[in-house]
Protein backbone atom coordinates (compact mmCIF):
# COMPACT_ATOMS: atom_id res chain seq x y z
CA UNK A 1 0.00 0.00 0.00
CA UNK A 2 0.98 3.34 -0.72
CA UNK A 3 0.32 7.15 -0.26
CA UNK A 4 -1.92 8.78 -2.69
CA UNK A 5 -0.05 10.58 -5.60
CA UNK A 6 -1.09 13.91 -6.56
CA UNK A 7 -3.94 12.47 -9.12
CA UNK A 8 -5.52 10.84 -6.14
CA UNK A 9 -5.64 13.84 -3.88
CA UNK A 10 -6.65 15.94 -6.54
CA UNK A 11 -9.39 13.41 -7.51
CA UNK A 12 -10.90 13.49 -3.76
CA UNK A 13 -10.67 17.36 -3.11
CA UNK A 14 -12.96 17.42 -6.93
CA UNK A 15 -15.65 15.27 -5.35
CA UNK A 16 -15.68 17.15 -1.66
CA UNK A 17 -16.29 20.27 -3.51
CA UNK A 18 -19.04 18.71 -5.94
CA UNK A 19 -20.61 17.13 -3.02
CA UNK A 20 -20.71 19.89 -0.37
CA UNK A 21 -20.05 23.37 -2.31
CA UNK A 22 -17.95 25.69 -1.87
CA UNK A 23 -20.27 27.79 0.81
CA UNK A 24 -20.50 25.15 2.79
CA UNK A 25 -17.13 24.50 3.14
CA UNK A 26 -16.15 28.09 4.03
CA UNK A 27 -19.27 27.92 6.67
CA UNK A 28 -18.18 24.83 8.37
CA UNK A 29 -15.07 26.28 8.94
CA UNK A 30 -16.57 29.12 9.94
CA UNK A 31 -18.15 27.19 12.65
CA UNK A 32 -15.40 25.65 13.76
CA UNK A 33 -13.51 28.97 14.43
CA UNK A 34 -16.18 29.90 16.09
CA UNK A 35 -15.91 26.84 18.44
CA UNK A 36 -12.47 27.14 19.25
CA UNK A 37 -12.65 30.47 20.09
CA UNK A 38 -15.82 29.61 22.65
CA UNK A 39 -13.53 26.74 24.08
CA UNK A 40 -10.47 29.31 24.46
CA UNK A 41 -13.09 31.86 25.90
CA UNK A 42 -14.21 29.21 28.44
CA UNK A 43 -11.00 28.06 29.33
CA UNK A 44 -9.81 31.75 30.16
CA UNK A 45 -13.28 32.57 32.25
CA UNK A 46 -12.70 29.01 34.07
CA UNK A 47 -10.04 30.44 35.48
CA UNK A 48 -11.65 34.22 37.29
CA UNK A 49 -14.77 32.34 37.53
CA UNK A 50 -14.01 30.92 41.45
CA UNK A 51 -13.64 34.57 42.57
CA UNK A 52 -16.95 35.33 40.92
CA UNK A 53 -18.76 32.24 42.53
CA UNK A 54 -17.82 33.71 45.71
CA UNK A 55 -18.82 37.23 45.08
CA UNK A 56 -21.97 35.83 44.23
CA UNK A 57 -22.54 33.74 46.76
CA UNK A 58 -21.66 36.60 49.55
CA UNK A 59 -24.35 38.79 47.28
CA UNK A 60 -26.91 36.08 47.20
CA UNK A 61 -26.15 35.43 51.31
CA UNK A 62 -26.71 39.39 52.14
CA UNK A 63 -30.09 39.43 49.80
CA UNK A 64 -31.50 36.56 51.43
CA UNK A 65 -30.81 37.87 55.18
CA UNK A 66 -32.67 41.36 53.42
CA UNK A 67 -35.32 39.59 52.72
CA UNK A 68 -35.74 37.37 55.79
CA UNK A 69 -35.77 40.86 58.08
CA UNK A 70 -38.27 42.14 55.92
CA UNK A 71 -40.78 39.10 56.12
């Protein structure tokens, strides 16, 4: 067995295009951009988002003593 000459690639990357178009292509890749950058986004908020858990929890603490005076 060996690796596809130049024929053979050229042959496969004909039929992707016929089959899914070139828009689609480009928009599929578009999406997957887009889904990297969410992951990288994610992955950079993981990191402040124990300080903000805490805030909130200290914010949702105070509101609920508020509210338990006031009943």
């Amino acid at each position: 067995m060996h690796a596809p000459g130049i024929w053979g690639i050229l042959v496969v990357a004909v039929v992707v295009l016929l089959l899914f178009g070139r828009g689609k292509i480009s928009g599929m890749m578009g999406e997957v951009a887009s889904g990297i950058k969410a992951f990288q986004k994610g992955m950079r908020d993981e990191e402040t988002k124990p300080a903000q858990i805490d805030a909130n929890a200290k914010v949702n603490a105070a509101s609920e003593t508020e509210k338990s005076k006031d009943a």
